[in-house]
Protein backbone atom coordinates (compact mmCIF):
# COMPACT_ATOMS: atom_id res chain seq x y z
CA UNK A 1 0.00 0.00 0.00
CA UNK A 2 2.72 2.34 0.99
CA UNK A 3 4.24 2.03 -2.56
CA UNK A 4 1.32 2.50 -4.10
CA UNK A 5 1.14 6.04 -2.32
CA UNK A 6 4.45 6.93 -3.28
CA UNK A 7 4.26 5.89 -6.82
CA UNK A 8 0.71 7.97 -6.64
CA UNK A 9 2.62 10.92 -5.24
CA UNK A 10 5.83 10.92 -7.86
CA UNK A 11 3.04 10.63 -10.61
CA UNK A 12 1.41 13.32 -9.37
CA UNK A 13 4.74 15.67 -9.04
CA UNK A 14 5.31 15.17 -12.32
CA UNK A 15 2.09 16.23 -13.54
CA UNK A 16 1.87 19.33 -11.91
CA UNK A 17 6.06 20.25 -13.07
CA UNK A 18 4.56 19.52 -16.64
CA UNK A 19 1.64 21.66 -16.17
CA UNK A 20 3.78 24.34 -14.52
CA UNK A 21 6.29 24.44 -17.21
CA UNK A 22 3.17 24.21 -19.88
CA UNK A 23 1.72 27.08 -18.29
CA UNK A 24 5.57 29.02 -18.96
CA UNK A 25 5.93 28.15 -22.06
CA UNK A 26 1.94 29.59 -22.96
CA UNK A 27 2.80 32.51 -20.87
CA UNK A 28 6.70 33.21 -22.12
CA UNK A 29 6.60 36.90 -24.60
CA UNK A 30 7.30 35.44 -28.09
CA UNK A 31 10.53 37.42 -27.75
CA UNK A 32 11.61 35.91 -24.34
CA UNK A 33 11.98 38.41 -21.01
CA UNK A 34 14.98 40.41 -20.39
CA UNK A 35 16.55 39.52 -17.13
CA UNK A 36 20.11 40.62 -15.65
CA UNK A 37 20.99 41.22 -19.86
CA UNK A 38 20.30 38.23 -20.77
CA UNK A 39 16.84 36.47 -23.01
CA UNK A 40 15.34 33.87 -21.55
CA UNK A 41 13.15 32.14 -23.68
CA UNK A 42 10.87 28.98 -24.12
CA UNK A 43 9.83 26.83 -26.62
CA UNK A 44 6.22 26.81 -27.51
CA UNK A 45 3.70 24.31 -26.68
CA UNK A 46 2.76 23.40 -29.94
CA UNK A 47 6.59 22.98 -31.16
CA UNK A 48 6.75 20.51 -27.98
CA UNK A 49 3.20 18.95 -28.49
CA UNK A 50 4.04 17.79 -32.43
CA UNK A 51 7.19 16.75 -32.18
CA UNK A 52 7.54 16.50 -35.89
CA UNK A 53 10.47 15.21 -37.98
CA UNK A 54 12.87 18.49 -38.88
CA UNK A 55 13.87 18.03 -42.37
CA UNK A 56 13.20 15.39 -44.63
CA UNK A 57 13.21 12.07 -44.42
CA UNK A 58 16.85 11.18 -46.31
CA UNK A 59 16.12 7.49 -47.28
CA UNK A 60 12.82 8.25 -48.42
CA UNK A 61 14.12 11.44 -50.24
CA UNK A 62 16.87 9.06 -51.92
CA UNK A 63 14.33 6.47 -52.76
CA UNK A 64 11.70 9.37 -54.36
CA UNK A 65 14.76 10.47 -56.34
CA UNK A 66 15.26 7.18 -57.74
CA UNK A 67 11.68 6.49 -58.56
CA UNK A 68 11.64 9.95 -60.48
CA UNK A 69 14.67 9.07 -62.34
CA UNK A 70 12.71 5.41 -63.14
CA UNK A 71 9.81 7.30 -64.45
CA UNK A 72 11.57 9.76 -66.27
CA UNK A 73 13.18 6.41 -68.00
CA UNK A 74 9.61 5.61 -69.74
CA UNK A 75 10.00 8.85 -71.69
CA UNK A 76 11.84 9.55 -75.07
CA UNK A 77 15.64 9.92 -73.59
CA UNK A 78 17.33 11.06 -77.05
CA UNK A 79 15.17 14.13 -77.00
CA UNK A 80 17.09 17.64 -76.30
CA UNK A 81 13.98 18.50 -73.79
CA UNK A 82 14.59 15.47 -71.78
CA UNK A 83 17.87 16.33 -70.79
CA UNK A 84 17.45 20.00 -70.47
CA UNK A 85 14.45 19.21 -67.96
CA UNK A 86 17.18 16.74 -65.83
CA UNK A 87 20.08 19.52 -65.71
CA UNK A 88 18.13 22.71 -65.69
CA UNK A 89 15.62 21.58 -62.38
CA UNK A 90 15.64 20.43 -58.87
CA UNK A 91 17.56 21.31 -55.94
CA UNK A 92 20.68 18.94 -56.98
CA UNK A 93 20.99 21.12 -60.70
CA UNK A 94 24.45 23.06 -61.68
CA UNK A 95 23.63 26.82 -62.01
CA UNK A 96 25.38 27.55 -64.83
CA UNK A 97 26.88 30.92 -65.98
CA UNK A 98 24.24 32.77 -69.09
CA UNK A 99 22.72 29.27 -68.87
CA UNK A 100 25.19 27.76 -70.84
CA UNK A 101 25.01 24.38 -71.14
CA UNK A 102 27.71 23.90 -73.11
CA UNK A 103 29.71 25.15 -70.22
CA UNK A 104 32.01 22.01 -69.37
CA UNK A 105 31.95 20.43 -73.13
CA UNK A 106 35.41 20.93 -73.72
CA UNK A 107 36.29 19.76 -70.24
CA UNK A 108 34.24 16.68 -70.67
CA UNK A 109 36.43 16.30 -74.38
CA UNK A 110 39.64 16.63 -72.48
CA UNK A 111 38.86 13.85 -70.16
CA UNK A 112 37.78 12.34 -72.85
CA UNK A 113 41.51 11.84 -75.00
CA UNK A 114 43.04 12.07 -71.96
CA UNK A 115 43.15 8.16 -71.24
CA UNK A 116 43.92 6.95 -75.09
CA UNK A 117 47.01 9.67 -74.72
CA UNK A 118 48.30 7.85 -71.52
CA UNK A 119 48.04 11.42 -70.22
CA UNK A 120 46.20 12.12 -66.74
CA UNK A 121 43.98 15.16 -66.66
CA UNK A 122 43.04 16.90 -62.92
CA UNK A 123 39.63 17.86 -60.75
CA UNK A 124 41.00 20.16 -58.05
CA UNK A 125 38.69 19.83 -54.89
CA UNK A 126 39.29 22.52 -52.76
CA UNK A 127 37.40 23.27 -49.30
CA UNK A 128 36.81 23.69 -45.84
CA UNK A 129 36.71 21.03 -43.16
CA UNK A 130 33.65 19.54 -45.07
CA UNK A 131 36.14 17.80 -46.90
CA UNK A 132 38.37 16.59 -44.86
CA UNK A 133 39.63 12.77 -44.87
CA UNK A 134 38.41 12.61 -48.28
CA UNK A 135 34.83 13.73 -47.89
CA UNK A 136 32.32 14.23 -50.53
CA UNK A 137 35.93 14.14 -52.90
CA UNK A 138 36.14 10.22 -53.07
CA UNK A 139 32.40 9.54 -54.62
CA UNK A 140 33.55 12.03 -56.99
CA UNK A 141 36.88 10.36 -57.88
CA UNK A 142 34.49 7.09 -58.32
CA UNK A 143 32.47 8.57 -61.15
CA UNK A 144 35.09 10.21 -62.84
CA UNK A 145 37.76 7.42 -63.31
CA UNK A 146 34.73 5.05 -64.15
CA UNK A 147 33.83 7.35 -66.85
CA UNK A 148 37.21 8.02 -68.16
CA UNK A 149 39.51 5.82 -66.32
CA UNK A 150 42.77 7.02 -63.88
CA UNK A 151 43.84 5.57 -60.23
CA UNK A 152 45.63 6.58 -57.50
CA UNK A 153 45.02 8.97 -55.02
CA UNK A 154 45.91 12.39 -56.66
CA UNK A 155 47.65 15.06 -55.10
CA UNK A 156 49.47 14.45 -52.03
CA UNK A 157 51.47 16.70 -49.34
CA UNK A 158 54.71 15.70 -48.35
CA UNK A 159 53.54 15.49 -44.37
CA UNK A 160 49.85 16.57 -43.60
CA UNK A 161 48.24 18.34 -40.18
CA UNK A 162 45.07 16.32 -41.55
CA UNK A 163 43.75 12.65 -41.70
CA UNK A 164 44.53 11.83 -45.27
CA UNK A 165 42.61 8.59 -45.92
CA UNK A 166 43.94 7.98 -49.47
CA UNK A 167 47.10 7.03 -48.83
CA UNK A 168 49.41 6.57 -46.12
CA UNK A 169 52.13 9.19 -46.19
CA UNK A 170 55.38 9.53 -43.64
CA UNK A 171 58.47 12.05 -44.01
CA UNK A 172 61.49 12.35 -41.78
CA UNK A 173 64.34 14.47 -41.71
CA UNK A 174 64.89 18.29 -41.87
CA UNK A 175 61.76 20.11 -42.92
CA UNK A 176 59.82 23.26 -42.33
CA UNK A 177 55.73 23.88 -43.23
CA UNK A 178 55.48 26.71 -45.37
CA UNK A 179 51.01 27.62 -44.93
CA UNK A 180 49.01 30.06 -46.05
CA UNK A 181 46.30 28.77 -43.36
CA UNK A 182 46.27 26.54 -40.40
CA UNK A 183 48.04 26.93 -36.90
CA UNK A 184 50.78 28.70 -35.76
CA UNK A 185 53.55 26.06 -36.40
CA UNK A 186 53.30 27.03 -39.77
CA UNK A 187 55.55 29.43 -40.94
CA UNK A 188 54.25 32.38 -43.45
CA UNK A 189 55.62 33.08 -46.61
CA UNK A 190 54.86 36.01 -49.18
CA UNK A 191 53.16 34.21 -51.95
CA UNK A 192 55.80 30.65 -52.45
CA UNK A 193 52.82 28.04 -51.22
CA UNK A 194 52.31 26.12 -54.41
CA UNK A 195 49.10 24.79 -55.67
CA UNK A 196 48.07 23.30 -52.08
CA UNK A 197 48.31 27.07 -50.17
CA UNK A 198 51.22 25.31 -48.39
CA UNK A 199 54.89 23.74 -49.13
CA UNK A 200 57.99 22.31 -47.54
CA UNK A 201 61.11 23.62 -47.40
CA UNK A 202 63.81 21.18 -47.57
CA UNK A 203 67.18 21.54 -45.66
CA UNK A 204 68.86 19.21 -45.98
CA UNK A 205 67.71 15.70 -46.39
CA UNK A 206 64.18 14.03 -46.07
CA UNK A 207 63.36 10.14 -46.51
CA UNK A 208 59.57 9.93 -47.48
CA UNK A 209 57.28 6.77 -48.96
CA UNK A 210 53.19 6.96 -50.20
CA UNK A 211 51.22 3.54 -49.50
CA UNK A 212 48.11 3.44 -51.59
CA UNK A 213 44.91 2.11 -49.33
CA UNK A 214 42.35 0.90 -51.66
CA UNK A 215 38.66 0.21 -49.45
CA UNK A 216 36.03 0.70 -51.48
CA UNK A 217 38.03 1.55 -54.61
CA UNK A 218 40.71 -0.84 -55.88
CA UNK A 219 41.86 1.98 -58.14
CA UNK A 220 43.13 4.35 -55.46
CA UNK A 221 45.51 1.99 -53.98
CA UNK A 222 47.34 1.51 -56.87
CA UNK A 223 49.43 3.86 -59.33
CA UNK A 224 52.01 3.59 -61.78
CA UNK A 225 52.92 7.64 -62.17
CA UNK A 226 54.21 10.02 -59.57
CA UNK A 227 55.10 13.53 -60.32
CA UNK A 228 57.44 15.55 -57.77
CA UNK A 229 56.52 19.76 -57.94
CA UNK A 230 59.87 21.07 -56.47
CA UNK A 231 61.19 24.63 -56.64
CA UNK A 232 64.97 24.48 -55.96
CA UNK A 233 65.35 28.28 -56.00
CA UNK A 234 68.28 28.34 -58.21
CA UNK A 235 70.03 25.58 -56.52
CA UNK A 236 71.02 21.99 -56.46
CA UNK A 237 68.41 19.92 -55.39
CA UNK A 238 67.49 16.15 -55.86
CA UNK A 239 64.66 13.89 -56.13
CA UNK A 240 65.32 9.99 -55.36
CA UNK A 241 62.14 7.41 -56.24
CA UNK A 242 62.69 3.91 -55.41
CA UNK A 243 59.57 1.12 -55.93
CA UNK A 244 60.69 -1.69 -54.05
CA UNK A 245 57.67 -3.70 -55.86
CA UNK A 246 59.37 -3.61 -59.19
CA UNK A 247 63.29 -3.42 -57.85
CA UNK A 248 63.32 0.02 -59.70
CA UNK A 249 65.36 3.57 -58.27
CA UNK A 250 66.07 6.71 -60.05
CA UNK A 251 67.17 10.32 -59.00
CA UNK A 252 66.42 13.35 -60.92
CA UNK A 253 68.04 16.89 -60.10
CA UNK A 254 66.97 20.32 -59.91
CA UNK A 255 68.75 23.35 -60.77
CA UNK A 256 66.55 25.85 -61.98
CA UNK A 257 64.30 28.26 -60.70
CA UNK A 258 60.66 27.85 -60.67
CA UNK A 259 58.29 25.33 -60.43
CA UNK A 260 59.66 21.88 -61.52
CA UNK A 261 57.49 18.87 -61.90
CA UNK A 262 59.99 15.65 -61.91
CA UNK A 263 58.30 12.65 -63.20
CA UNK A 264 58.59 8.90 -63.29
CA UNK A 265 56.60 6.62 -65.43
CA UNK A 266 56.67 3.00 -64.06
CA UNK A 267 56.32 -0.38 -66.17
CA UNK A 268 53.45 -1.77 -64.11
CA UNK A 269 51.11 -0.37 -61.04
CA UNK A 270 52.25 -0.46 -57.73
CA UNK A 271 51.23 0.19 -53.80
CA UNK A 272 53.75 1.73 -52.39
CA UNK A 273 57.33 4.35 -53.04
CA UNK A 274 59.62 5.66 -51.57
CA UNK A 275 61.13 9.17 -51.82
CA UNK A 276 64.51 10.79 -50.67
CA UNK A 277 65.13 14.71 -50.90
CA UNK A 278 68.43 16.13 -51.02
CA UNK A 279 69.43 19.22 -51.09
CA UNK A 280 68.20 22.55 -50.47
CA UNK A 281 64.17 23.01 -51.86
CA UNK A 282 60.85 23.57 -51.87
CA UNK A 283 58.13 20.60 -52.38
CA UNK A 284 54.93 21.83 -53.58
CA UNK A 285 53.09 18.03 -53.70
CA UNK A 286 53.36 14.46 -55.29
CA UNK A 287 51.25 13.57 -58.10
CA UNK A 288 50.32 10.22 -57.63
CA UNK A 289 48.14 8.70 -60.47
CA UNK A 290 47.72 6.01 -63.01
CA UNK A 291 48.98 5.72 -66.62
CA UNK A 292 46.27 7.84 -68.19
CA UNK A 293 42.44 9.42 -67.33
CA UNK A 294 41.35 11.56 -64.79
CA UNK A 295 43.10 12.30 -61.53
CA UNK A 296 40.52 13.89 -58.47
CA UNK A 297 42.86 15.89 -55.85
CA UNK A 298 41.35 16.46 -52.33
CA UNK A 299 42.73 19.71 -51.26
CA UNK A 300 40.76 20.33 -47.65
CA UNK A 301 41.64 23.61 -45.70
CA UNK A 302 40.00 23.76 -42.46
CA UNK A 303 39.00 26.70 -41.46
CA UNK A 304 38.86 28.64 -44.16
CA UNK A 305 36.46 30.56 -46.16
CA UNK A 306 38.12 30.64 -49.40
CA UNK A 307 40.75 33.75 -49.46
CA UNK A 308 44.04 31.63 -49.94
CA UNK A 309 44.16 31.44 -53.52
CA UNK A 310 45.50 35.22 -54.00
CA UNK A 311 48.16 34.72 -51.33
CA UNK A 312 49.79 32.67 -53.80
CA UNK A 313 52.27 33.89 -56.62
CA UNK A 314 50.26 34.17 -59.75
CA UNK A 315 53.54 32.73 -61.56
CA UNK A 316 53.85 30.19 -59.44
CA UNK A 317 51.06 28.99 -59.20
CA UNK A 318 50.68 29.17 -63.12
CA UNK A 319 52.90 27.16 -63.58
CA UNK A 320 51.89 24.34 -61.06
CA UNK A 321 48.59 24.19 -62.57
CA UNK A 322 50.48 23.51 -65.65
CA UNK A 323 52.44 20.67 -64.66
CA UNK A 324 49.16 19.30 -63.25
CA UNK A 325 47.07 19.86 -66.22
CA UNK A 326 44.68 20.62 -64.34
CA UNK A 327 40.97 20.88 -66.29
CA UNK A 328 38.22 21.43 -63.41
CA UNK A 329 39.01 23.15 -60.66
CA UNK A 330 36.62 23.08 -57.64
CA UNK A 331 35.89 25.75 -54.81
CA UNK A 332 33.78 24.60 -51.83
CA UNK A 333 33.58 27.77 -49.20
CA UNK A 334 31.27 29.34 -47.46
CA UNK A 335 30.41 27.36 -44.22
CA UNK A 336 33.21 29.09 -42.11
CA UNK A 337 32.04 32.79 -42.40
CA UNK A 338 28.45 32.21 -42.53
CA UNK A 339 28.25 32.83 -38.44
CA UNK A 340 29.81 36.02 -38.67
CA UNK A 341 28.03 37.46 -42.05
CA UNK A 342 23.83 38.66 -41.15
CA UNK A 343 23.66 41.48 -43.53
CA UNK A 344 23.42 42.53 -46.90
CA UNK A 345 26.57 44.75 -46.55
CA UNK A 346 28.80 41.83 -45.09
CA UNK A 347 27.49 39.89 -47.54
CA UNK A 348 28.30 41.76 -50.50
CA UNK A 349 31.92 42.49 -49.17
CA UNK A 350 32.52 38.93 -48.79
CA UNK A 351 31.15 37.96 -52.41
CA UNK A 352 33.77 40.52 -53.53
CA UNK A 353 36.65 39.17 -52.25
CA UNK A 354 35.28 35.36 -53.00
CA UNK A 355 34.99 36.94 -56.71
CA UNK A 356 38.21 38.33 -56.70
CA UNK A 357 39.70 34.64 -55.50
CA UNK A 358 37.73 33.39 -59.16
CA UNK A 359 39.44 35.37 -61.11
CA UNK A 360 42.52 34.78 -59.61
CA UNK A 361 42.34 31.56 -60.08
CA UNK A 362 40.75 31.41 -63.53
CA UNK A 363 43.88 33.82 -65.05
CA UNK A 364 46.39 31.33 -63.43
CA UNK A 365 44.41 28.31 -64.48
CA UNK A 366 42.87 29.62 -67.92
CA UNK A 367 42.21 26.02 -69.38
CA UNK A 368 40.32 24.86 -66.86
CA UNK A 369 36.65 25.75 -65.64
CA UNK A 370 35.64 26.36 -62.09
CA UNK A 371 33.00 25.28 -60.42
CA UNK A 372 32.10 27.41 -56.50
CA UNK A 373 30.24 25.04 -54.31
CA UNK A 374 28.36 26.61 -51.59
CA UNK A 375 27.57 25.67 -48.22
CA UNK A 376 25.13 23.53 -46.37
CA UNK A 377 21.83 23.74 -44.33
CA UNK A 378 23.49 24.58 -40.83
CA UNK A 379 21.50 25.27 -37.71
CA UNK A 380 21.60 26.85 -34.70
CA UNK A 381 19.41 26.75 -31.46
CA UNK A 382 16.50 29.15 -31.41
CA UNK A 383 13.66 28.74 -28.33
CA UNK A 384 14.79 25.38 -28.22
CA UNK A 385 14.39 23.89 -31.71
CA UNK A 386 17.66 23.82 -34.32
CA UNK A 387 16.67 25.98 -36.88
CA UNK A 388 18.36 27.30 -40.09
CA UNK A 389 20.43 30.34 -39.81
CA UNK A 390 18.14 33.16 -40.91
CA UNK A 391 20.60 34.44 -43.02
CA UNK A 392 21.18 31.70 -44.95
CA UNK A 393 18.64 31.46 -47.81
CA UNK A 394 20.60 35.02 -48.68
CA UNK A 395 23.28 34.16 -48.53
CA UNK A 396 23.10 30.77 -50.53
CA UNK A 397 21.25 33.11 -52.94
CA UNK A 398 24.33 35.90 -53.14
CA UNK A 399 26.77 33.05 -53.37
CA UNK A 400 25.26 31.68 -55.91
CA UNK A 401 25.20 35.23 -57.99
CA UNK A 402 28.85 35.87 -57.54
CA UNK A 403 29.97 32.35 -58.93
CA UNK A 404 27.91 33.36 -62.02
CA UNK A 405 28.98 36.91 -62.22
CA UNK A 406 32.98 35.94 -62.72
CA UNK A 407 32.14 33.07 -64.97
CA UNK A 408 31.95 30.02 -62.71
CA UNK A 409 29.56 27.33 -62.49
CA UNK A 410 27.61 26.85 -59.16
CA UNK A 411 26.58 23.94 -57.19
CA UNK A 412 24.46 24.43 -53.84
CA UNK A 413 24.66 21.73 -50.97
CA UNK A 414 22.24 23.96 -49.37
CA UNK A 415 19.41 23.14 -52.07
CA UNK A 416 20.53 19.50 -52.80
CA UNK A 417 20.42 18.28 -49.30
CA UNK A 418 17.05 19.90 -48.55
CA UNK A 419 17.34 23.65 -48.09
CA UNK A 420 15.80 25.15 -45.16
CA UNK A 421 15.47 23.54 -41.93
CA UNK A 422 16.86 20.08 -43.78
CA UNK A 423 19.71 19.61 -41.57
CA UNK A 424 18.14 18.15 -38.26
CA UNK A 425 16.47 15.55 -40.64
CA UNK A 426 20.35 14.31 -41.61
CA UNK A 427 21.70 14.20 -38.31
CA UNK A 428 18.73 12.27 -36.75
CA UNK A 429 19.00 9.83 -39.76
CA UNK A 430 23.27 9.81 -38.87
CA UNK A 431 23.67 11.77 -42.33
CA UNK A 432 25.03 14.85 -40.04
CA UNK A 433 27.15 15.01 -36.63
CA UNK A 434 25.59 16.37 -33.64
CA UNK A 435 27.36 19.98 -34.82
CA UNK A 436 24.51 20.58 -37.06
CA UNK A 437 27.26 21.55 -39.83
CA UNK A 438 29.09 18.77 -40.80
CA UNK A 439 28.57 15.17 -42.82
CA UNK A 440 29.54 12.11 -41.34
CA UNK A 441 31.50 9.70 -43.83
CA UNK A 442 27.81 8.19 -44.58
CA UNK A 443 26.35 11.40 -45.35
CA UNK A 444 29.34 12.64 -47.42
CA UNK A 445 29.04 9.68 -49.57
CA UNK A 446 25.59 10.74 -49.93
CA UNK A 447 25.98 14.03 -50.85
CA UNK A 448 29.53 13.48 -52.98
CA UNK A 449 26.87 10.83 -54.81
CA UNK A 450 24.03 13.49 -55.68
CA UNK A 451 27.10 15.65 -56.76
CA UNK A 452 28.17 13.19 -58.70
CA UNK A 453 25.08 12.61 -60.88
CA UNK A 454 24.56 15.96 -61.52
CA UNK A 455 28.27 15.81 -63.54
CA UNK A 456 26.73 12.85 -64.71
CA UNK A 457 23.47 14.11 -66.20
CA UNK A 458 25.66 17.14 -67.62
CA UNK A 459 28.09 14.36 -69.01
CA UNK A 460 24.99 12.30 -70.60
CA UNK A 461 23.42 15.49 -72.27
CA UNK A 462 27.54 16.39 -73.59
CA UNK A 463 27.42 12.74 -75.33
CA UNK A 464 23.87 12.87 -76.59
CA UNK A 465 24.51 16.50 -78.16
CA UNK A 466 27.89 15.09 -79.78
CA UNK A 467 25.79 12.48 -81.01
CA UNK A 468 23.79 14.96 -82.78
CA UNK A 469 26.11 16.73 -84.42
CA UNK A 470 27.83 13.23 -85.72
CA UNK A 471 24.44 12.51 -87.23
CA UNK A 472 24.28 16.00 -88.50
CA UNK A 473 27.67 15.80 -90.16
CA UNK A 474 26.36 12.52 -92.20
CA UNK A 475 23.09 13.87 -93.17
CA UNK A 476 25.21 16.39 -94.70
CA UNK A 477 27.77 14.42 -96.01
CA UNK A 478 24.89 12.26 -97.92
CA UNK A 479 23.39 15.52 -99.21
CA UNK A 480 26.08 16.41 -100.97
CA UNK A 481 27.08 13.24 -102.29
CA UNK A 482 23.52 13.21 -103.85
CA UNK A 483 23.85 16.42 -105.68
CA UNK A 484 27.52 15.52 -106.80
């Protein structure tokens, strides 16, 4: 009997503290009270009462997509409104600059040749944290090398501050890190970075090795190219490559000024090198690829919001891109200042100086064609319920205005994952961490997936337009041999 009272009674306390803090949360100003300088605030009832799903439902989202896409398969696909429906619509669409959708054709014809050459053409992924340990990057390296072949994992530093998942990378001996972002330990130089905003100066002598890891692509973990960017400053400098695979060692030396990319070409693929610096030097990054196709660099810079690229010698850089050949060339900023921008003016001030970066770029780079991705849904507590920055509709909005104003394509993570209010629906679905800003590996793969098959649909509607024009060419070609 006893328990049953005291059961009775804690029942009954915690009716009347939910009816108590029911009755606050009715009463609370919609603006909060004022107290000692600071808001208090509540949520409402209703917000507590429905307890509905933020954001949308990501599997079923994927699965709608896919039913779409099924549908869409019953209709006429060799018909020019077809594909201008699939790459002009939705939330997952390239914004492209006058609406050109011709934009990346002679990108697409590069990679294209570039296998059947034995030649290795570059994507340049460069970002913020979002992209760290290979994020969003690696679906994209998927599609591309299974469209036009390539392997290995792409640009690599010498010694990274970062997880780099790609490979496994070690370097001992005397060394400095030369960084146009990142901590303290780095030291700052006035424009010698290279095409990675960072270097490292050799004094010296370094011993170094790359070990390809290949989970879930095979390709990665194997390579049978590597290409040393060295700057030896005027003097004597030298590269040694051994593959203990193959029983194989060279050395290569550098003597001129500039940017120097020294290159060995094995006879078969292997996992792993090793690499010995002598001299005195700077190393701007190891290319690390396979005979011929398409090479996808992951270039992430946490922290930053994209103002790096001018800090770097024009020249210099120049001439990096060149020994990359690099073809696409990919900007993903954005997510690092949004906190701090909640105005037009701030806004249009930092669309400047992201424009400015664009054109830098595109004058040191000017075969290649960039693409600005933007940022995603990110959310921040407001009366108890994570909630979209208010800013950020705007701000996706004058993002997406600036890429197309200095001739760059645009891409929106913002729109593809949901827009508004999306994000809460990928972190309760373990899309999103607990941060409410960045992807998980699972939802990166997501997300470097939808990215994906927007190049793809652009890639499709490239072939079936090239088709056309073939067809064209032999109509014409028959014509004439009619008349004659």
């Amino acid at each position: 009997m006893g328990k049953r009272i005291r059961s009775y009674r804690i029942l009954l306390f915690l009716g009347l503290v939910i009816a108590l803090l029911a009755g606050v949360c009715v009463a609370m100003p919609k603006g909060g009270i004022q107290l000692c300088g600071l808001t208090l605030r509540m949520p409402t009832l209703e917000s507590i009462m429905s307890r509905k799903q933020q954001g949308p439902n990501i599997d079923s989202l994927l699965a709608a997509q896919r039913e779409q896409k099924l549908a869409e398969a019953q209709e006429v696909r060799d018909s020019v409104g077809y594909y201008m429906k699939r790459v002009t619509t939705g939330g997952d669409r390239f914004w492209l600059p006058n609406n050109d959708i011709t934009f990346f054709d002679d990108v697409f014809e590069e990679m294209e040749r570039a296998a059947g050459e034995n030649r290795t053409v570059r994507v340049v992924h460069y970002g913020d944290s979002q992209i760290e340990m290979d994020h969003i990057t690696s679906r994209l390296r998927l599609r591309f090398q299974e469209w036009f072949g390539g392997a290995g994992p792409g640009l690599l530093p010498l010694r990274s501050f970062t997880p780099v998942t790609m490979a496994s990378i070690w370097a001992n001996g005397g060394m400095t890190k030369i960084a146009s972002f990142g901590d303290s330990t780095a030291v700052r130089s006035r424009g010698n970075y290279g095409p990675m905003m960072q270097c490292w100066r050799i004094g010296g002598g370094v011993s170094a090795g790359i070990s390809g890891k290949g989970k879930e692509d095979e390709a990665i973990g194997h390579f049978a190219r590597v290409k040393v960017l060295v700057n030896s400053h005027g003097g004597r400098f030298s590269v040694g490559l051994s593959a203990p695979e193959l029983g194989f060692s060279d050395e290569k030396a550098s003597e001129g000024e500039g940017v120097h990319g020294y290159e060995w070409v094995l006879d078969s693929m292997v996992s792993k090198v090793n690499i010995n610096y002598s001299g005195s030097g700077d190393v701007y990054g190891v290319l690390v690829d396979g005979y011929g196709g398409v090479a996808v660099d992951n270039i992430p810079m946490r922290g930053c919001s994209g103002h790096q690229f001018k800090m770097v010698d024009s020249a210099l850089l120049a001439a990096a891109y060149r020994e990359m050949d690099a073809k696409l060339i990919i900007m993903q900023f954005g997510g690092n200042s949004l906190p701090y921008i909640a105005g037009e003016k701030a806004l249009g001030h930092y669309c400047k100086e992201l424009g400015e970066q664009i054109e830098w770029v595109k004058a040191c780079c000017p075969g290649a064609k960039v693409v600005f991705v933007g940022p995603s849904d990110m959310c921040r507590s407001r009366d108890g319920v994570m909630q979209s920055y208010p800013f950020l509709p705007k701000y996706v909005a004058g993002l997406r205005a600036m890429a197309l104003e200095h001739g760059a394509a645009y891409w929106s993570i913002y729109d593809a994952m949901g827009g508004q209010n999306s994000m809460p629906g990928w972190v309760k679905q373990g899309y999103a961490g607990a941060d409410y800003m960045h992807f998980t590996q699972k939802g990166a793969n997501v997300m470097g997936d939808i990215m994906g098959e927007a190049f793809g649909w652009l890639y499709k509607f490239y072939k079936f337009r090239m088709r056309c024009k073939e067809k064209e060419r032999e109509q014409e070609s028959e014509n004439n041999d009619t008349i004659i």
